[in-house]
C-alpha atoms as a PDB file:
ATOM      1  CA  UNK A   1      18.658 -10.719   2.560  1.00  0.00           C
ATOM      2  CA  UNK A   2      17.193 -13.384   4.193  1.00  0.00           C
ATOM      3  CA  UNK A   3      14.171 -15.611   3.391  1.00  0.00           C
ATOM      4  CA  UNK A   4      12.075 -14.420   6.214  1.00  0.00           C
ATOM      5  CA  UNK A   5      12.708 -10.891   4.986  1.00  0.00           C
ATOM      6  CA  UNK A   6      12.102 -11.675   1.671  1.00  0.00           C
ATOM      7  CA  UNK A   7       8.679 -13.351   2.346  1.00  0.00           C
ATOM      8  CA  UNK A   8       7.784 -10.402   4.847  1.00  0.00           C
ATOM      9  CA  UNK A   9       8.297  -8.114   2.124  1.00  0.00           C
ATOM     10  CA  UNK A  10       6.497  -9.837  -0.016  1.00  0.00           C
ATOM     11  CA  UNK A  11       3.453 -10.183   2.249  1.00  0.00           C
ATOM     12  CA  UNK A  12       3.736  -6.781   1.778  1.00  0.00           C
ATOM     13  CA  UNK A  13       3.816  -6.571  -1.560  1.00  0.00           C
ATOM     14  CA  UNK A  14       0.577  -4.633  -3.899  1.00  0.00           C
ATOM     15  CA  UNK A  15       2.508  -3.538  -7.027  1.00  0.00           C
ATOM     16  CA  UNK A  16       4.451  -5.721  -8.833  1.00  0.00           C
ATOM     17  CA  UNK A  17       6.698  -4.362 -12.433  1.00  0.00           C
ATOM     18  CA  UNK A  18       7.449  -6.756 -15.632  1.00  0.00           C
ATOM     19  CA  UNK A  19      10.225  -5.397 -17.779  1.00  0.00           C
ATOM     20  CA  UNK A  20      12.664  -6.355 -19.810  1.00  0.00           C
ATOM     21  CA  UNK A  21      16.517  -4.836 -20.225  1.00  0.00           C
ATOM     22  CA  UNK A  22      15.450  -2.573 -23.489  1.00  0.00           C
ATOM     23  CA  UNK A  23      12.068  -0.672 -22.162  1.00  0.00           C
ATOM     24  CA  UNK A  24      10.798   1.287 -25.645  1.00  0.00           C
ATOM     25  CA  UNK A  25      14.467   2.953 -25.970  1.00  0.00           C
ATOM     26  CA  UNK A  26      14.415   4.685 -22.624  1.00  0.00           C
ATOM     27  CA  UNK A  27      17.026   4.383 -20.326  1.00  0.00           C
ATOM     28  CA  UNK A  28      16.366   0.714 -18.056  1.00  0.00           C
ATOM     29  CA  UNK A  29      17.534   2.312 -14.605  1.00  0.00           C
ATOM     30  CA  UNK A  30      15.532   5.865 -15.318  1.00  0.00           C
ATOM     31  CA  UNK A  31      12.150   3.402 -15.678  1.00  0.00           C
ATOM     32  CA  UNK A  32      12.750   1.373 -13.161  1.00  0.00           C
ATOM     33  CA  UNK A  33      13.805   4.329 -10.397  1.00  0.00           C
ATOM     34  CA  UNK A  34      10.255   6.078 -11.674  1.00  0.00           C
ATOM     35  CA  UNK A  35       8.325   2.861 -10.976  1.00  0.00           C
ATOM     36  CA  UNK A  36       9.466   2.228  -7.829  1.00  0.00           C
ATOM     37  CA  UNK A  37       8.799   6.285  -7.100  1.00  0.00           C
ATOM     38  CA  UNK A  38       5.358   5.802  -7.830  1.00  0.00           C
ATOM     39  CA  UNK A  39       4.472   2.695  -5.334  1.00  0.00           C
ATOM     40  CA  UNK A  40       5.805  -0.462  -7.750  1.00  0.00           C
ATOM     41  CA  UNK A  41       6.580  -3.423  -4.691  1.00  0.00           C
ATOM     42  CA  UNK A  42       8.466  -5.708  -7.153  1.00  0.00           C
ATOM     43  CA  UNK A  43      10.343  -5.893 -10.152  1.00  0.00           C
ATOM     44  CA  UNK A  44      10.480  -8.861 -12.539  1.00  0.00           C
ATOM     45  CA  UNK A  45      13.379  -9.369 -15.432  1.00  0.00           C
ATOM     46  CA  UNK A  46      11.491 -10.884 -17.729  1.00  0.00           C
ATOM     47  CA  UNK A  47      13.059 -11.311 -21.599  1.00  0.00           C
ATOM     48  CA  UNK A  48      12.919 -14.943 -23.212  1.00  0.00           C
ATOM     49  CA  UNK A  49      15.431 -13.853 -26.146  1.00  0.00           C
ATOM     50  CA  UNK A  50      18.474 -13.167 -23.753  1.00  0.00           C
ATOM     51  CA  UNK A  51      21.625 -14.558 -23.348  1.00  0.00           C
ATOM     52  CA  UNK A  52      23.550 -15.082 -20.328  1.00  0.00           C
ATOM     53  CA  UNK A  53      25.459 -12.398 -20.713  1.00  0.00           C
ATOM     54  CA  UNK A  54      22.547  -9.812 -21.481  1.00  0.00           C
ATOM     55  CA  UNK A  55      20.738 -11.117 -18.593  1.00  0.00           C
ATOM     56  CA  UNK A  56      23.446 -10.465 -16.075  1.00  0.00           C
ATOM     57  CA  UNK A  57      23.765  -7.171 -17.282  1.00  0.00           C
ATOM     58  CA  UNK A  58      20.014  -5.802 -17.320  1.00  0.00           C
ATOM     59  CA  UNK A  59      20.232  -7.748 -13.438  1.00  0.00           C
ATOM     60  CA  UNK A  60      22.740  -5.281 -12.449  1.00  0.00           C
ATOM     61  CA  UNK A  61      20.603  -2.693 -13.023  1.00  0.00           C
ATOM     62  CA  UNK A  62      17.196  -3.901 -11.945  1.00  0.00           C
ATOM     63  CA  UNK A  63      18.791  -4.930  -8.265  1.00  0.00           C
ATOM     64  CA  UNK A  64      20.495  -1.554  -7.738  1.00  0.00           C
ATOM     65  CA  UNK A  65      17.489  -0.389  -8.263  1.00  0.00           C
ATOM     66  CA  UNK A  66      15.509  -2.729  -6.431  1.00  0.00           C
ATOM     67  CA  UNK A  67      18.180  -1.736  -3.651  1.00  0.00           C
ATOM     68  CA  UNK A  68      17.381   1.694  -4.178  1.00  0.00           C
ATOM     69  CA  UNK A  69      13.684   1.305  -2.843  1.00  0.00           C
ATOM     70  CA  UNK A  70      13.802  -1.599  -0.448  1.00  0.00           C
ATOM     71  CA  UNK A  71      12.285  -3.554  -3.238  1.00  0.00           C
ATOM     72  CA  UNK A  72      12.434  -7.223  -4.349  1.00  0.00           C
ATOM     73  CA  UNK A  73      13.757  -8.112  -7.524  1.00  0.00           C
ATOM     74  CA  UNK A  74      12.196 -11.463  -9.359  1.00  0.00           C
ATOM     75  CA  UNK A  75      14.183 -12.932 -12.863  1.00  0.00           C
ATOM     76  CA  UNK A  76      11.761 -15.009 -14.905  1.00  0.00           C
ATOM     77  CA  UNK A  77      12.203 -18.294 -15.988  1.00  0.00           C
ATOM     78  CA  UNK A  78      15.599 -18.414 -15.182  1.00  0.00           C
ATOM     79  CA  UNK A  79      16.064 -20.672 -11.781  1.00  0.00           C
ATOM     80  CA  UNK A  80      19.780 -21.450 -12.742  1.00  0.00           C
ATOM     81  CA  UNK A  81      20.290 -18.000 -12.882  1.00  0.00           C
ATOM     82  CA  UNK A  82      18.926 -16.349  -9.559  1.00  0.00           C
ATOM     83  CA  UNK A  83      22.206 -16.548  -7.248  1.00  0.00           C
ATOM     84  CA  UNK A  84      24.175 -14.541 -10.491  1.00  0.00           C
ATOM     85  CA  UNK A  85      22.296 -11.985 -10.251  1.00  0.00           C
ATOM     86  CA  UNK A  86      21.526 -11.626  -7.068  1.00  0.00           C
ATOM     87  CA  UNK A  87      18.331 -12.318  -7.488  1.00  0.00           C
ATOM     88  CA  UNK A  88      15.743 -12.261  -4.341  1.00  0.00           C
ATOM     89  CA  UNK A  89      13.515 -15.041  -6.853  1.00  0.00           C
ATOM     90  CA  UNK A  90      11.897 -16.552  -9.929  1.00  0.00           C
ATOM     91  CA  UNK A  91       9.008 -16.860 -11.452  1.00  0.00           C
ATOM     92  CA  UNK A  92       7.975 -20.025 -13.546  1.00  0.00           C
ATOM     93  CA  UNK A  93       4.917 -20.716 -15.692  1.00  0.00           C
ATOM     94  CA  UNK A  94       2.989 -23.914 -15.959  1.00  0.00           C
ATOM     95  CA  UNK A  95       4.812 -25.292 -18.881  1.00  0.00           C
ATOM     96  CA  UNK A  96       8.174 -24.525 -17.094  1.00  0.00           C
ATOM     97  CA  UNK A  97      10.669 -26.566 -14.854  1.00  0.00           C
ATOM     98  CA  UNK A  98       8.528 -28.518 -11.954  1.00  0.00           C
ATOM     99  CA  UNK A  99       8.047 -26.823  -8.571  1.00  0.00           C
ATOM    100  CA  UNK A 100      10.584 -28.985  -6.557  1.00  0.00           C
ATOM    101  CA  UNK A 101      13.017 -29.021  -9.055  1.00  0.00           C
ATOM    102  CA  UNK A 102      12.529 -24.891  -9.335  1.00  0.00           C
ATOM    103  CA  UNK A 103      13.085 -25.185  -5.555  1.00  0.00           C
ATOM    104  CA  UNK A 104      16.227 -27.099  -5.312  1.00  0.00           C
ATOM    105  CA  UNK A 105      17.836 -25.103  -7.766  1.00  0.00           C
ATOM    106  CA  UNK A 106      17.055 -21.777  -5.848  1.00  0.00           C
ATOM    107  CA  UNK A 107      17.130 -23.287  -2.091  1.00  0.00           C
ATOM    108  CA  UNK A 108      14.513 -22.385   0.365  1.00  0.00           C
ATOM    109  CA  UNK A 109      16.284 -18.380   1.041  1.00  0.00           C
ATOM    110  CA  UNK A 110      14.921 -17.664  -2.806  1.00  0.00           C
ATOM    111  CA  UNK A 111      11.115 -17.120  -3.770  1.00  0.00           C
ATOM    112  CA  UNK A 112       9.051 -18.965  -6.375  1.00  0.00           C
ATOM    113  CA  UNK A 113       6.403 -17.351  -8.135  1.00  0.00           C
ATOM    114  CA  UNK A 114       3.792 -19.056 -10.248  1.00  0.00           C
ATOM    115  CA  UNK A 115       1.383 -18.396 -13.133  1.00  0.00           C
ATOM    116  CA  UNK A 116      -1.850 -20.106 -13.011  1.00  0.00           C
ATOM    117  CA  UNK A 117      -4.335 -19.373 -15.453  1.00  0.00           C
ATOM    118  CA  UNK A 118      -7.409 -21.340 -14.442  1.00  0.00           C
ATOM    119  CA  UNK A 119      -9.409 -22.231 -11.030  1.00  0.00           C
ATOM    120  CA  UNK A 120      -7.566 -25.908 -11.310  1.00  0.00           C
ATOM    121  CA  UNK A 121      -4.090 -24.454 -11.743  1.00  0.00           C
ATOM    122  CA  UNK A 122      -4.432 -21.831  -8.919  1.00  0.00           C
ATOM    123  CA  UNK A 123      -5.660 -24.607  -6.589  1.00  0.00           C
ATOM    124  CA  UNK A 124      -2.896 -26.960  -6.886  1.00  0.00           C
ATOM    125  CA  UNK A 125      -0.140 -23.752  -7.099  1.00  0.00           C
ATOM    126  CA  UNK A 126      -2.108 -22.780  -3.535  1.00  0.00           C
ATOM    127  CA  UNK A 127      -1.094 -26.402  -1.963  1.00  0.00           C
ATOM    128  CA  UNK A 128       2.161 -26.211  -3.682  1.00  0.00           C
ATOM    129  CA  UNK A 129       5.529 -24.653  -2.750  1.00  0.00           C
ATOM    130  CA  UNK A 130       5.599 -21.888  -4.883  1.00  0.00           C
ATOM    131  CA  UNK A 131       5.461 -18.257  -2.732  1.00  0.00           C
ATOM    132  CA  UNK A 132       3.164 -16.278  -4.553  1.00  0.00           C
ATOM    133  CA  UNK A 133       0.695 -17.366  -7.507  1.00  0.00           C
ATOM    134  CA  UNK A 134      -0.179 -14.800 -10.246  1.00  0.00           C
ATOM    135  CA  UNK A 135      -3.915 -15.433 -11.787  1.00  0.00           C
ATOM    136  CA  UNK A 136      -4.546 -14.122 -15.509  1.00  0.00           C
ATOM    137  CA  UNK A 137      -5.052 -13.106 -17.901  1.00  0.00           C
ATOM    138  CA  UNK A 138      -7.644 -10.953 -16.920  1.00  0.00           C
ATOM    139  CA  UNK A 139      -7.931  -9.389 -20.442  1.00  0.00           C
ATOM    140  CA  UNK A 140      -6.236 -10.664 -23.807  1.00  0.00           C
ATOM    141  CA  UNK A 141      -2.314  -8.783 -24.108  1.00  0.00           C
ATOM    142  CA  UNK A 142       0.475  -9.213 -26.309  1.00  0.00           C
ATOM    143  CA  UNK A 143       2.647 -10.249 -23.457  1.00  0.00           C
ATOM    144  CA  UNK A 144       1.202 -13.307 -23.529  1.00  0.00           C
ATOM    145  CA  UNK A 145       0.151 -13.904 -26.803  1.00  0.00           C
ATOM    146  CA  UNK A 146      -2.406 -17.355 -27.755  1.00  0.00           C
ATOM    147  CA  UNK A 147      -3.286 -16.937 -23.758  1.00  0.00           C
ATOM    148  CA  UNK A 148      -7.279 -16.468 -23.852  1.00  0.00           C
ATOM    149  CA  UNK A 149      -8.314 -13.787 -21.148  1.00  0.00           C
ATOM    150  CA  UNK A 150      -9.664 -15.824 -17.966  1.00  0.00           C
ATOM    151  CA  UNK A 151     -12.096 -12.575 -17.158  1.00  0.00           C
ATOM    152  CA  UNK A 152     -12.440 -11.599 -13.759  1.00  0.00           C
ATOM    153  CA  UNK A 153     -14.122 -15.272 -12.615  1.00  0.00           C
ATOM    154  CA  UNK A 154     -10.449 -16.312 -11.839  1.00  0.00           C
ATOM    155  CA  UNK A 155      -9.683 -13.181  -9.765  1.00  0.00           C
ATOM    156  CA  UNK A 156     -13.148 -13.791  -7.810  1.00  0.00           C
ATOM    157  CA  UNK A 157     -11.980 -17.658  -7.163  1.00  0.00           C
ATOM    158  CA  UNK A 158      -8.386 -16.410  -6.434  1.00  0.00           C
ATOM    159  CA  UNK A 159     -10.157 -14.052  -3.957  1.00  0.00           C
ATOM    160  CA  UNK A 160     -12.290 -16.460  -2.221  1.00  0.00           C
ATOM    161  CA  UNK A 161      -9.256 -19.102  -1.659  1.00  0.00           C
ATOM    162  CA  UNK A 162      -6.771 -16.422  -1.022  1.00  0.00           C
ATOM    163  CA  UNK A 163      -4.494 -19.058   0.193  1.00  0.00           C
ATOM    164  CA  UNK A 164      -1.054 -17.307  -0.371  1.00  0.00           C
ATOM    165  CA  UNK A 165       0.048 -13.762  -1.884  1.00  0.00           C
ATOM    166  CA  UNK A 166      -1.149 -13.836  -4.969  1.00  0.00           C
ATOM    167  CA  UNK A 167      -1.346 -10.584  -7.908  1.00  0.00           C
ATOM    168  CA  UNK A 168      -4.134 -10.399 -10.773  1.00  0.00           C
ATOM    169  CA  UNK A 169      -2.084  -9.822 -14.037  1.00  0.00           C
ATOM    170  CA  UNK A 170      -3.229  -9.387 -17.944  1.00  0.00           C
ATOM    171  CA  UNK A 171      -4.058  -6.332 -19.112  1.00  0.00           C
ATOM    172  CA  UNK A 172      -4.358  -4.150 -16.402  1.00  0.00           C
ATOM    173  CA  UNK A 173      -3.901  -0.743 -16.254  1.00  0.00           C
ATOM    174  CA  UNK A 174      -5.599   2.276 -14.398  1.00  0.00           C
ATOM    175  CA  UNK A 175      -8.472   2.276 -16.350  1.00  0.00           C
ATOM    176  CA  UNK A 176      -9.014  -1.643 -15.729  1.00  0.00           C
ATOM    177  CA  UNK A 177      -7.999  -1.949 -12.585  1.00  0.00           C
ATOM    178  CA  UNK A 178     -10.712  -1.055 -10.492  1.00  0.00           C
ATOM    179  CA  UNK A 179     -12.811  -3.754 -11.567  1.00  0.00           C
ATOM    180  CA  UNK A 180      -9.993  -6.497 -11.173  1.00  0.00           C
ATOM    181  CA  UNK A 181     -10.040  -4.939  -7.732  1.00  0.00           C
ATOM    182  CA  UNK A 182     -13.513  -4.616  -7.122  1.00  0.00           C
ATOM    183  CA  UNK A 183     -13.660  -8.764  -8.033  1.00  0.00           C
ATOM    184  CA  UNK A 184     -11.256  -8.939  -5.213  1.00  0.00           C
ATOM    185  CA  UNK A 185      -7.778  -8.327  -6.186  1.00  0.00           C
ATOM    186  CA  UNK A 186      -4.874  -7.513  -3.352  1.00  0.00           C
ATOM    187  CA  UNK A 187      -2.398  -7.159  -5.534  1.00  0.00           C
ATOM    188  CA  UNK A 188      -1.824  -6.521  -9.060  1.00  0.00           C
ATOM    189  CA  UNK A 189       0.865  -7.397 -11.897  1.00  0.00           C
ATOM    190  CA  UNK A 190       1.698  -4.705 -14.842  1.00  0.00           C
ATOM    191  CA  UNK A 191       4.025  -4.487 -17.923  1.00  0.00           C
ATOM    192  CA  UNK A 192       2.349  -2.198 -20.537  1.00  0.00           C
ATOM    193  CA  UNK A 193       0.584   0.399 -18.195  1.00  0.00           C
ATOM    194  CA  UNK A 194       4.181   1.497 -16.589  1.00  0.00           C
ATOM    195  CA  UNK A 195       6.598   0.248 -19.173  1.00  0.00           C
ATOM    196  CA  UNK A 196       5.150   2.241 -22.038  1.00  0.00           C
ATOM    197  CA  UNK A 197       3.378   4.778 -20.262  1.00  0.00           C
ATOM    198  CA  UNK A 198       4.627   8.841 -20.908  1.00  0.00           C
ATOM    199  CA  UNK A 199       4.971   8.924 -17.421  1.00  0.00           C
ATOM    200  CA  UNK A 200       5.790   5.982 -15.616  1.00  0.00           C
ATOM    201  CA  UNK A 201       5.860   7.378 -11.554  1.00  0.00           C
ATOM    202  CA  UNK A 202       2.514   8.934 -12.328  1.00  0.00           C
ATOM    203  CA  UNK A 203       1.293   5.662 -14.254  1.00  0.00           C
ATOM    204  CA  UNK A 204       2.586   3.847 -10.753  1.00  0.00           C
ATOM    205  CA  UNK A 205       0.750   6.071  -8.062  1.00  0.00           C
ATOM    206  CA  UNK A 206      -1.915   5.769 -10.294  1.00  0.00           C
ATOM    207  CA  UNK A 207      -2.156   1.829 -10.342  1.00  0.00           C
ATOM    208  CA  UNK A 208      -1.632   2.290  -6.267  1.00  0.00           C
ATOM    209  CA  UNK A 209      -4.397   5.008  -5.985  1.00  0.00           C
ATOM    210  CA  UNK A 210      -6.670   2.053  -7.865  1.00  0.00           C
ATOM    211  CA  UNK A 211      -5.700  -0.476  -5.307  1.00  0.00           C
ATOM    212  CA  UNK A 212      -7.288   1.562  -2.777  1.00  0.00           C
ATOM    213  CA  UNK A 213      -7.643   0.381   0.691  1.00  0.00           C
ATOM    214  CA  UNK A 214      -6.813  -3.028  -0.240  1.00  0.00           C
ATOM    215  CA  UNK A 215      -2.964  -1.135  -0.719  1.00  0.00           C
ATOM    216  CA  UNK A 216      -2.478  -1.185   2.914  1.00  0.00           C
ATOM    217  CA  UNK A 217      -4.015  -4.568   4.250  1.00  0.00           C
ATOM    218  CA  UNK A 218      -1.509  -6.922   6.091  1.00  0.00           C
END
C-alpha cells in the first residue's frame, strides 16, 4: 500500500482501536477481527514493555487482521520498527523522537500520528508533518496515567481548527461519547471501551452508532 492510499483511508477514518498483544487473556486475533466487525477504522500496537521479538509477533497478527478489513494498522512509539512489521504507521507522543526525525526513519509512504494534549500542542502538531493529531485526554484513564483530563475545551479548539484528521481520545466510551461528539469530535480513539468490553463488535457499532452523522462525512 501506497501513501496516497494510506492517507485516503485515513481521511476516512472515524474509529480508531489501542491494544496491546495480551488483551485481558482473550485471544489477540478473536478481539481484533470483532473490532473491526463492529466499525473500528484503525488499529494501534501499543505496549511499552515489549521486546523486539514480542512486538513482531503481536504485528503479525494485528496486520492480518488489519488485512482482513481493509484497515490500517499503526505501531506506537516504535518508528524503527514500522517497515518489520509491515506497519502502514506510528504514532509518537510529545516527549518522543522529533517529527522530522520520526519522518526520516519511516519515509514519506508511512503515517505519523501525534498526541497533543493542549490548544498549544495541537496548533503546532496542525502546522507540522505529522498525519493525524489525537487531542486528550478528554477524561482522566489509566492508559495514561499522571495525564490530567483536558475536558472537552480541547476537542471544541480541535474542532474549530480542524486542520488535519484528527480523533478525541481519553476515556471514551459509549456512554461518553456523545458529548465528545457533540463538542465537535469526527473521530474518536478507544482502548478500554472495546478492549475490555464483554462484547467487543457490539461495544464497536456502538461507539459508531455514537459518532452519528459525523461517521460518514468526507
Amino acid at each position: 500500500m501506497g501513501g496516497d492510499e494510506r492517507r485516503e483511508r485515513l481521511a476516512g477514518a472515524r474509529l480508531y482501536f489501542v491494544c496491546d498483544p495480551a488483551p485481558a487473556g482473550r485471544p489477540l486475533g478473536d478481539l481484533l477481527d470483532a473490532a473491526l466487525l463492529g466499525g473500528v477504522d484503525v488499529v494501534q500496537l501499543r505496549d511499552k514493555t515489549a521486546d523486539d521479538a514480542a512486538l513482531l509477533r503481536a504485528a503479525a497478527t494485528f496486520r492480518a487482521a488489519a488485512d482482513s478489513h481493509q484497515a490500517l494498522f499503526i505501531l506506537n512509539d516504535r518508528p524503527d520498527l514500522v517497515r518489520p512489521t509491515a506497519a502502514d504507521g506510528v504514532h509518537v507522543g510529545q516527549e518522543d523522537e522529533d517529527l522530522d526525525a520520526v519522518r526520516d526513519a519511516v519515509g514519506t509512504d508511512h503515517l505519523i500520528g501525534l498526541s497533543t494534549h493542549t490548544p498549544a500542542q495541537f496548533d503546532a502538531g496542525a502546522s507540522g508533518t505529522a498525519d493525524y493529531l489525537s487531542a486528550g485526554p478528554v477524561h482522566t484513564t489509566p492508559t495514561k496515567p499522571g495525564r490530567p483530563a483536558t475536558g472537552l475545551a480541547l476537542i471544541r479548539h480541535a474542532a474549530e481548527l480542524d486542520p488535519k484528521p484528527w480523533f478525541a481520545i481519553g476515556g471514551i466510551d459509549s456512554g461518553t461519547a456523545g458529548a465528545v461528539v457533540a463538542a465537535g469530535a469526527a473521530r474518536l480513539v478507544v482502548v478500554r471501551a472495546i478492549r475490555n468490553a464483554p462484547d467487543p463488535l457490539g461495544a464497536a457499532r456502538e461507539l459508531r452508532t455514537a459518532l452519528g452523522a459525523k461517521a460518514d462525512v468526507g
